[in-house]
Protein backbone atom coordinates (compact mmCIF):
# COMPACT_ATOMS: atom_id res chain seq x y z
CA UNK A 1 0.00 0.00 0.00
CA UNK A 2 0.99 3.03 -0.78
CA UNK A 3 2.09 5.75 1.90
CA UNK A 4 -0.68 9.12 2.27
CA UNK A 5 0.63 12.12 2.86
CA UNK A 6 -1.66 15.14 4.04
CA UNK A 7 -0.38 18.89 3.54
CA UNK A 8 -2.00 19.85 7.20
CA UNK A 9 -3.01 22.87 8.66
CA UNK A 10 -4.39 21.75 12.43
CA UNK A 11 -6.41 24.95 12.52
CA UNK A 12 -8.36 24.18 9.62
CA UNK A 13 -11.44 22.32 10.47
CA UNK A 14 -11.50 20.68 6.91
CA UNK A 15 -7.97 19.53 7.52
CA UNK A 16 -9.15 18.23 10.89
CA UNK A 17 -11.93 16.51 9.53
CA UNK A 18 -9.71 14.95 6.31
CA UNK A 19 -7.18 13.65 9.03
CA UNK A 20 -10.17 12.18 10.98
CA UNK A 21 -11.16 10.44 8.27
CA UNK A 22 -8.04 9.34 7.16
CA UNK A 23 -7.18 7.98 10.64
CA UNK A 24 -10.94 6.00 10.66
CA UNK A 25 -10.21 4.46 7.60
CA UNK A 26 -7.46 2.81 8.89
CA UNK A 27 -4.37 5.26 7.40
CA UNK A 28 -1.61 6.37 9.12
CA UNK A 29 -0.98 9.46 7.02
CA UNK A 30 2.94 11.35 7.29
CA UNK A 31 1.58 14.72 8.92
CA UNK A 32 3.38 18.05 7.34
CA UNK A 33 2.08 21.09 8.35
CA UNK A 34 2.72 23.15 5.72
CA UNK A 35 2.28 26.58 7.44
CA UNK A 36 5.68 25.20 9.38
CA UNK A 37 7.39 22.79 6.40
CA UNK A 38 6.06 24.38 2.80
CA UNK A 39 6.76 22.36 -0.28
CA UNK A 40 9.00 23.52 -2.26
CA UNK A 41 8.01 25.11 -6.05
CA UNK A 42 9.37 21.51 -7.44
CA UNK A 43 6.74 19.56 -4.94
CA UNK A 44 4.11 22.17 -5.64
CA UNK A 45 4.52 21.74 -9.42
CA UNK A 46 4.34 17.96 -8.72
CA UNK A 47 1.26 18.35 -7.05
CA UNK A 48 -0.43 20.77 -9.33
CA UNK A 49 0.04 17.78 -12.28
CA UNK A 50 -0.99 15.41 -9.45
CA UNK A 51 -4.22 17.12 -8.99
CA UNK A 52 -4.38 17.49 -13.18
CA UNK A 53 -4.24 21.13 -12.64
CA UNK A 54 -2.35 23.53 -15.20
CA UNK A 55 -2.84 26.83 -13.14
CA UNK A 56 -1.03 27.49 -9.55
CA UNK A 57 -4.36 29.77 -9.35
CA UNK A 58 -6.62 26.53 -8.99
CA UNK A 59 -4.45 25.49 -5.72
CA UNK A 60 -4.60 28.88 -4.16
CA UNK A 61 -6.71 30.60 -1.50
CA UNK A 62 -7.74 33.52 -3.32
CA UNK A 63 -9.80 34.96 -0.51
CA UNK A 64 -6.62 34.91 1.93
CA UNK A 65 -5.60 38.83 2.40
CA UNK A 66 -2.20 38.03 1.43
CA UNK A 67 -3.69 37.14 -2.35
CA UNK A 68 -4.59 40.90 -2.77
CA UNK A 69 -1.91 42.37 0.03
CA UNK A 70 0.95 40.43 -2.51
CA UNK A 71 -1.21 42.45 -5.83
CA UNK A 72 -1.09 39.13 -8.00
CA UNK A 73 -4.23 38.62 -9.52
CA UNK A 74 -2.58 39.41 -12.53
CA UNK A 75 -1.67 37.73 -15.95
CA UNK A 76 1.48 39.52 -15.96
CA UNK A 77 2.56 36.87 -13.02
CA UNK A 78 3.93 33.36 -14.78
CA UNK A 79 2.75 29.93 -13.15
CA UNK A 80 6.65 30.34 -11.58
CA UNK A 81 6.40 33.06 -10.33
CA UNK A 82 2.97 32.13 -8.64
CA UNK A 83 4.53 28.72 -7.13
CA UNK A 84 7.51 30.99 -5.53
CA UNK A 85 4.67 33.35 -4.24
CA UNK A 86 3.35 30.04 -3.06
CA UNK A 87 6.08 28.70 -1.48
CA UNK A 88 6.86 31.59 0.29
CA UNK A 89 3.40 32.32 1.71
CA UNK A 90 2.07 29.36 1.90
CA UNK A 91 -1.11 30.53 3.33
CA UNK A 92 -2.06 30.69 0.17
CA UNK A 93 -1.94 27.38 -0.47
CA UNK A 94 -5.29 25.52 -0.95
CA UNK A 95 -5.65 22.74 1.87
CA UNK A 96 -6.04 19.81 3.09
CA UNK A 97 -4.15 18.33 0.38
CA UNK A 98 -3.41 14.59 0.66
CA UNK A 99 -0.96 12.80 -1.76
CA UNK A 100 -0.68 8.78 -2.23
CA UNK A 101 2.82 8.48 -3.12
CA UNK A 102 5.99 10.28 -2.70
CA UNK A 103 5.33 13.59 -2.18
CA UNK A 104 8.17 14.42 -5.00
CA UNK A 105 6.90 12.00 -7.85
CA UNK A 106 4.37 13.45 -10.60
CA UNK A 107 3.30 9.56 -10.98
CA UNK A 108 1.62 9.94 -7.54
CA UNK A 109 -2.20 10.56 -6.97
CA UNK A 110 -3.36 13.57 -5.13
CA UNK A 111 -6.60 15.06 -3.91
CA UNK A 112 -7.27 18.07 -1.85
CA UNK A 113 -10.00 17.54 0.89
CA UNK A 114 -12.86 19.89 0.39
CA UNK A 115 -14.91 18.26 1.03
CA UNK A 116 -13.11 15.45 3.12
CA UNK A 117 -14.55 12.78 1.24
CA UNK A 118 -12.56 13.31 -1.65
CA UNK A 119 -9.71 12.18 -0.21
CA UNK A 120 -11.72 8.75 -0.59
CA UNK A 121 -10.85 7.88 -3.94
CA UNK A 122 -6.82 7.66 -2.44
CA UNK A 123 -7.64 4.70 -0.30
């Protein structure tokens, strides 16, 4: 079986509730709270083609204040430039976010918990 992973924020009660539901289903999921540990722009380009996304928009929190306090809601920004942002804030990162699989390998599966039961299709 393959190892979860679940980018973790414990004051999130979606995160909460994604880890709950990992834990009743029998997972022991590696815990990184991102907030303290954020991926780096390699892992979060790994994840974005895990999650069969082509925009670093679609895995960002575009409601945090640091979306509009950091002005880039613009097309002017490239997708690298957005991961750095990402990296660096990572606040703005969209979570829970649980990967099956090395957290490093674009082979791996990923799914991002909102709602927790779409972390589901991992197990």
């Amino acid at each position: 079986m393959s190892k979860l992973t679940i980018l973790h924020n414990p004051r999130c009660s979606k995160s909460r509730q994604t880890l709950q539901l990992l834990l009743d289903n029998g997972q022991q999921p590696n815990v990184i709270e991102y907030l303290k540990t954020p991926p780096s722009v390699e892992e979060l380009q790994a994840i974005l083609l895990m999650l069969s996304m082509s925009d670093p928009r679609s895995l960002m929190r575009k409601k945090e204040p640091e979306y509009k306090a950091l002005n880039i809601d613009s097309d002017n920004i490239s997708p690298d430039e957005l991961l750095t942002v990402m990296h660096a804030s990572p606040k703005l990162i969209e979570r829970p976010i649980v990967i099956k699989g090395p957290l490093n390998d674009r082979d791996s599966l990923a799914a991002i918990g909102r709602p927790p039961e779409n972390v589901l299709k991992l197990l």
